[in-house]
Protein backbone atom coordinates (compact mmCIF):
# COMPACT_ATOMS: atom_id res chain seq x y z
CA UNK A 1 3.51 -9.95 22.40
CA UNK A 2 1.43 -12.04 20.42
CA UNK A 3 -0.88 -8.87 19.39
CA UNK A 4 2.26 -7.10 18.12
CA UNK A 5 3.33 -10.31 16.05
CA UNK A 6 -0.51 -10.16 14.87
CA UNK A 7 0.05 -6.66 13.53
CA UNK A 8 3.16 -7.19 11.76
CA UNK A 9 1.76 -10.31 9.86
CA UNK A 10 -0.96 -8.33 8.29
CA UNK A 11 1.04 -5.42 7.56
CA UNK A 12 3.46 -7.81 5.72
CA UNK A 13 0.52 -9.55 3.90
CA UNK A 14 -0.30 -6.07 2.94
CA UNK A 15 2.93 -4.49 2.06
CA UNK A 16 3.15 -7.69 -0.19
CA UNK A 17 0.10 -7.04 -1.37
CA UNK A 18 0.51 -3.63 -1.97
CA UNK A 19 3.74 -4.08 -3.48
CA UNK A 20 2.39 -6.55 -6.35
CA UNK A 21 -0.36 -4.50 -7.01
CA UNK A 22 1.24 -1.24 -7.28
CA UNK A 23 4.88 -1.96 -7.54
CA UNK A 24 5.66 0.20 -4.42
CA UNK A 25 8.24 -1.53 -2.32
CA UNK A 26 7.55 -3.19 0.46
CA UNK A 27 10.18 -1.72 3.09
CA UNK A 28 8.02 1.80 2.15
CA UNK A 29 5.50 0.46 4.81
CA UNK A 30 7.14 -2.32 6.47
CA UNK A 31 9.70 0.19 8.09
CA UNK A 32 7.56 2.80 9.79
CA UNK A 33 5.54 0.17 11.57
CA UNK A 34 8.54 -2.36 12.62
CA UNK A 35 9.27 1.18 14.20
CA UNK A 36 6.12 1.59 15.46
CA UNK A 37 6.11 -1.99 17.00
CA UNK A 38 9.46 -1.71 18.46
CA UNK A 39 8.36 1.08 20.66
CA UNK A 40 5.30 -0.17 21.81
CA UNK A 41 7.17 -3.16 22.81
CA UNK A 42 9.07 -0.71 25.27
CA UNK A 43 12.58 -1.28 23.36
CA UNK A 44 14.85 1.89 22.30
CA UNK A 45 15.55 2.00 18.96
């Protein structure tokens, strides 16, 4: 659990990053990896 909140810290600190930088928005990479996270937690999306 605490590895999965790891991951989606530091994709958040770099969807905001990437979002500032190149005006891209953030739910662009924050979705497919909440996703991804879901499922490895074992819950059906």
């Amino acid at each position: 659990m605490a590895t999965h909140i790891a991951i989606l810290l530091a994709v958040g600190a770099g969807a905001g990053f990437a979002s500032g930088l190149l005006g891209v928005g953030g739910g662009f990479i924050m979705v497919p990896v909440i996703y991804w996270v879901i499922l490895a937690m074992g819950i059906s999306p």
